[in-house]
Protein backbone atom coordinates (compact mmCIF):
# COMPACT_ATOMS: atom_id res chain seq x y z
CA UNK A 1 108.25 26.19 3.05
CA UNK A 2 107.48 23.67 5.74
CA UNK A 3 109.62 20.85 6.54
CA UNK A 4 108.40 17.90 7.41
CA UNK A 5 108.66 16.61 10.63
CA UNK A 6 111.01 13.30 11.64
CA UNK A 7 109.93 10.66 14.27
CA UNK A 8 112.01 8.15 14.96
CA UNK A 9 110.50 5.31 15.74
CA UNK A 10 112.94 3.09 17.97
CA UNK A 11 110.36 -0.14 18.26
CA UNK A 12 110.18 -0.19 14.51
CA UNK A 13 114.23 0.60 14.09
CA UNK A 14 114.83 -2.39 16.33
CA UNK A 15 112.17 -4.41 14.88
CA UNK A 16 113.94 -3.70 11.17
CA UNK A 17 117.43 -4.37 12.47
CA UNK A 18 116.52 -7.58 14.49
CA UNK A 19 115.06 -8.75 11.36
CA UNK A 20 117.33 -8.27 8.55
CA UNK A 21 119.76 -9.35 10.94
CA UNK A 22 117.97 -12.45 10.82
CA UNK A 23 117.07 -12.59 7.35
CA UNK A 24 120.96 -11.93 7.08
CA UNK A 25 122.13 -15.59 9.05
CA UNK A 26 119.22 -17.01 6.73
CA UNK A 27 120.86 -15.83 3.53
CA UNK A 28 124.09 -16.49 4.02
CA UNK A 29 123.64 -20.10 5.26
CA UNK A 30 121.42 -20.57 2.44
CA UNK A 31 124.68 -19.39 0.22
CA UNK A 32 127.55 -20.02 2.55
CA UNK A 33 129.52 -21.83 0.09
CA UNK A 34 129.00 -19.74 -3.03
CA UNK A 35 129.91 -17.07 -0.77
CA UNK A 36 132.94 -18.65 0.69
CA UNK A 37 134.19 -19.78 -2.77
CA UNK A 38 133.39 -16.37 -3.96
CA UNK A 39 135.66 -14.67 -1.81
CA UNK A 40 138.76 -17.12 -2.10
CA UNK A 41 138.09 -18.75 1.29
CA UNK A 42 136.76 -22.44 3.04
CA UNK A 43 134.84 -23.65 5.55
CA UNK A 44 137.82 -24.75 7.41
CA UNK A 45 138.91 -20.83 6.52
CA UNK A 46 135.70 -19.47 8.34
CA UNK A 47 136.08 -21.91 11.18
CA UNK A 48 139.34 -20.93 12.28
CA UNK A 49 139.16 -17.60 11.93
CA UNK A 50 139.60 -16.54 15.37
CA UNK A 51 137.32 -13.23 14.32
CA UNK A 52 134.78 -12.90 17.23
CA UNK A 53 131.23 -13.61 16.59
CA UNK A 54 129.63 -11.45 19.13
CA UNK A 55 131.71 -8.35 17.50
CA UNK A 56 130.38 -9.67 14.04
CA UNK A 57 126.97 -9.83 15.16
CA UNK A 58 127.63 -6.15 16.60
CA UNK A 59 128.65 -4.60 14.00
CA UNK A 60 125.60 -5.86 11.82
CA UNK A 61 122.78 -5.19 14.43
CA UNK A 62 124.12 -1.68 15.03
CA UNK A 63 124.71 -1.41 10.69
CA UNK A 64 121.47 -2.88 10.04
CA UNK A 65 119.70 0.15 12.69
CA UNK A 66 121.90 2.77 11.07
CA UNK A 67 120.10 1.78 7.58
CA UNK A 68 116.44 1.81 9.31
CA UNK A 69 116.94 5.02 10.89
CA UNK A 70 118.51 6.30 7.48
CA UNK A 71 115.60 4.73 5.44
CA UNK A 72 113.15 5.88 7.60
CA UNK A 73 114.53 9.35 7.89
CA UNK A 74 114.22 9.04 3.75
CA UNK A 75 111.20 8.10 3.42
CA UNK A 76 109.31 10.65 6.26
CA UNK A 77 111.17 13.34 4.50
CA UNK A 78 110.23 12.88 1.26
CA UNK A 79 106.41 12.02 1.83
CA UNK A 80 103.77 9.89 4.11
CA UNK A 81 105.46 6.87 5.90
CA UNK A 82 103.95 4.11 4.70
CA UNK A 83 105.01 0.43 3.45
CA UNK A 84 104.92 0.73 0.08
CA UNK A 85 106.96 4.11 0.48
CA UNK A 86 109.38 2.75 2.87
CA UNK A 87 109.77 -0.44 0.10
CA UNK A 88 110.33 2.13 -2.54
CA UNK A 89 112.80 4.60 -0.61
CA UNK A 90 114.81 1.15 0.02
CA UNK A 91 114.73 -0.08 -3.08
CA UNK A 92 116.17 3.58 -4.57
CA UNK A 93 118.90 3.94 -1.73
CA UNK A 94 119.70 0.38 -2.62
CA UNK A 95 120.07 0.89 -5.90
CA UNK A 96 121.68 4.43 -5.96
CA UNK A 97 124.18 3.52 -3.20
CA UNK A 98 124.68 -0.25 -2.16
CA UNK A 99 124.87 -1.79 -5.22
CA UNK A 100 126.71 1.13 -7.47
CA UNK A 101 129.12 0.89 -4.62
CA UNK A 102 129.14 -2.38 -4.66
CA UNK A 103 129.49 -2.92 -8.47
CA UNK A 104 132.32 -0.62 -8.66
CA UNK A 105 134.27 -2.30 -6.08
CA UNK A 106 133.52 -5.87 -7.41
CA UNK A 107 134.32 -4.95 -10.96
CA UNK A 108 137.60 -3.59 -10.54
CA UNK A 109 138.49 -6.25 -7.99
CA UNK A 110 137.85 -8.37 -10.54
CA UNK A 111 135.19 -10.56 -8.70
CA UNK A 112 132.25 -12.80 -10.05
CA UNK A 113 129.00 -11.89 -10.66
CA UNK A 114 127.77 -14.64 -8.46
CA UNK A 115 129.55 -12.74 -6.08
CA UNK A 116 127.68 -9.57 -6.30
CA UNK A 117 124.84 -11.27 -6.92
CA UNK A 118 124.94 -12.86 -3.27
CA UNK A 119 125.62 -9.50 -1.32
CA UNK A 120 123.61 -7.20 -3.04
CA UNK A 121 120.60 -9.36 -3.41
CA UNK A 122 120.85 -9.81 0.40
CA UNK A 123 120.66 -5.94 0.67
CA UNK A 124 118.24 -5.63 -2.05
CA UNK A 125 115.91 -7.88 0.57
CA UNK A 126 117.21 -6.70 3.33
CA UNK A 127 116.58 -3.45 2.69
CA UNK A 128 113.60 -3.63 0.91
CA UNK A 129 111.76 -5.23 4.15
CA UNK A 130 113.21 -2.78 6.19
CA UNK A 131 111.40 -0.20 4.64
CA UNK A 132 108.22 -2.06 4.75
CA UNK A 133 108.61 -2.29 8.82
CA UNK A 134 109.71 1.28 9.33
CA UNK A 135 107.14 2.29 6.93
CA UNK A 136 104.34 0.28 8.55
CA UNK A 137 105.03 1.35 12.07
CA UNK A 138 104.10 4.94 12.38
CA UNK A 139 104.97 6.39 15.65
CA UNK A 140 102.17 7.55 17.86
């Protein structure tokens, strides 16, 4: 049995992360105040804080290349890397792991389904065009 070989494609990784990191800031503006009044808190909340945005930002960049690599790892090992693939390796990891995970943790929380609806449909995109980048950009 032959196993397939893994190239990691860094452009592409960074490309993906850069990205949904961006389509991230997008999202969340577009449902900052569901989100906020999802999770108990207010603007004023979020404003005084006094959690650093460059270790925010951090942590998401360096999350949001973990999942690339990961999806991208998926998707060569399972069969040819291409966009549709990567969309479709996303879409399962999404489904199998971010939003059971999610789900299970929202449910016995005993949070809305706006909620859940908010985070997971960011990953759901997030993820789903992350696979279409890794999958497009075959290393050469």
């Amino acid at each position: 049995m032959e196993h397939p070989k893994v190239r990691t494609n860094y452009w592409a990784i960074v490309v993906a992360a850069i990205s949904c990191f961006m389509l991230e800031a997008l999202w969340y503006s577009v449902f900052l105040h569901a989100w906020l009044g999802g999770i108990g808190r207010s603007p004023q909340w979020l404003a005084n804080s006094g959690v650093s945005l460059y270790l925010q930002s951090a942590t998401a960049l360096i999350s949001e290349a973990i999942i690339a690599t990961a999806i991208s790892t998926v998707t060569q090992l399972t069969g040819p890397l291409t966009p549709l693939r990567g969309m479709k390796v996303a879409a399962l990891l999404w489904l199998s792991i971010v939003f059971t995970t999610l789900a299970t943790e929202y449910i016995f929380e005993v949070r809305s389904f706006q909620l859940l609806g908010i985070n997971s449909g960011f990953w759901l995109l997030g993820m789903t065009m992350t696979g279409a980048i890794v999958g497009t950009w075959k290393k050469k």
